[in-house]
Protein backbone atom coordinates (compact mmCIF):
# COMPACT_ATOMS: atom_id res chain seq x y z
CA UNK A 1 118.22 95.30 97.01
CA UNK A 2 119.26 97.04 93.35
CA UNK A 3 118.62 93.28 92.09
CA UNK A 4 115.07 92.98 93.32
CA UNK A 5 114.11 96.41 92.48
CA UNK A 6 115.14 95.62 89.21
CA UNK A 7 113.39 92.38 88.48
CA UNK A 8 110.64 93.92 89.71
CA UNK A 9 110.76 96.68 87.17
CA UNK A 10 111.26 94.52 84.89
CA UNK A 11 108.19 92.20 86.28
CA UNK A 12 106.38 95.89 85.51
CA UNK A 13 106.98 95.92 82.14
CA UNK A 14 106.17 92.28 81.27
CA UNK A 15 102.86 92.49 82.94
CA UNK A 16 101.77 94.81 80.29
CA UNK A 17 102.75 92.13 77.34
CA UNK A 18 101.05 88.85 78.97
CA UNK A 19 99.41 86.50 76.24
CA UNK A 20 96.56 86.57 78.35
CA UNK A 21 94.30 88.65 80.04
CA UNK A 22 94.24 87.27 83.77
CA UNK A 23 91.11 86.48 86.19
CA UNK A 24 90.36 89.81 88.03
CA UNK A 25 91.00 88.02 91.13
CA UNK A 26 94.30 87.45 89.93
CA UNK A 27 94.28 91.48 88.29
CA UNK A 28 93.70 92.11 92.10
CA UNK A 29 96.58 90.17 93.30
CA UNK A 30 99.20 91.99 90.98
CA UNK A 31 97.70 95.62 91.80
CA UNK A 32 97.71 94.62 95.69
CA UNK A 33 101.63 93.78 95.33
CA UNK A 34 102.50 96.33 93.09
CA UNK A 35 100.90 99.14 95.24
CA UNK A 36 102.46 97.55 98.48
CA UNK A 37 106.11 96.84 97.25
CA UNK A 38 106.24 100.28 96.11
CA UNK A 39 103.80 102.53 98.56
CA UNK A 40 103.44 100.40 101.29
CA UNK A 41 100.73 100.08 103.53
CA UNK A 42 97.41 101.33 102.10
CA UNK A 43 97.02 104.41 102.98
CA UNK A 44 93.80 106.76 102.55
CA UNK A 45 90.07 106.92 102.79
CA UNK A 46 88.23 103.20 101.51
CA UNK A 47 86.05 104.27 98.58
CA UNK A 48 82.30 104.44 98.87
CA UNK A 49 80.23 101.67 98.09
CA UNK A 50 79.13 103.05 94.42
CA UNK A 51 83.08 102.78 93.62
CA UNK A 52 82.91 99.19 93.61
CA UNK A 53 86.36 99.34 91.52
CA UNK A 54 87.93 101.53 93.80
CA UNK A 55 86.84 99.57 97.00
CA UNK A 56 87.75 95.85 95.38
CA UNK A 57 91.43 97.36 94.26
CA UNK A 58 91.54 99.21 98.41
CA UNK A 59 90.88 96.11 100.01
CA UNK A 60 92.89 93.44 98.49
CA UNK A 61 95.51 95.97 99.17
CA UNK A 62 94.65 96.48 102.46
CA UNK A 63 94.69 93.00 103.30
CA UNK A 64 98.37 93.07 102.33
CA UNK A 65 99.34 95.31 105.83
CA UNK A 66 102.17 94.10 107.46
CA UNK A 67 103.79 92.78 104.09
CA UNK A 68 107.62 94.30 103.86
CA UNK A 69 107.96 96.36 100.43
CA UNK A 70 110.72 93.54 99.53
CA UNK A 71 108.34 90.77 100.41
CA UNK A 72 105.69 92.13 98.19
CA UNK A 73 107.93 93.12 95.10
CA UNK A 74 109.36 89.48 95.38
CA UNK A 75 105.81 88.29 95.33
CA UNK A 76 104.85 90.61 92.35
CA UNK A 77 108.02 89.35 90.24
CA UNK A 78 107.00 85.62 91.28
CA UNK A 79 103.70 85.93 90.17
CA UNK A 80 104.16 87.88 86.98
CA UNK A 81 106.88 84.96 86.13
CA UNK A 82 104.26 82.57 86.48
CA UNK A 83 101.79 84.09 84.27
CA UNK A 84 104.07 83.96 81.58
């Protein structure tokens, strides 16, 4: 477990140095992961419809319910590796 947590720190820190700025769709994806490998399931009121931001970021990681914490860090560091 030590391991993963720290590749996925370390997945942290390299998302902040990418040569390029991803798609948002892909922006979603790593806040989604990053949010459920280390909060879990989304928890909170969804954001009103004039925090179109705030909603986009809730739902994509609400769709991630049901992910294990492990599964989505995994899936972070995978995905950060990729868009290297």
């Amino acid at each position: 477990m030590s391991d993963l947590k720290s590749m996925f720190e370390t997945a942290v820190a390299e998302s902040k140095n990418l040569a390029e700025r991803p798609s948002n769709d892909t922006l979603l994806q790593i806040y989604s992961l990053y949010k459920q490998g280390t909060s879990g399931d989304a928890t909170g009121k969804r954001p009103g419809m004039f925090d179109m931001v705030g909603r986009a970021k809730f739902d994509a990681w609400a769709k991630l319910k049901g992910t294990g914490q492990d599964d989505a860090m995994q899936q972070y560091v995978d995905l950060i590796n990729s868009l290297k």
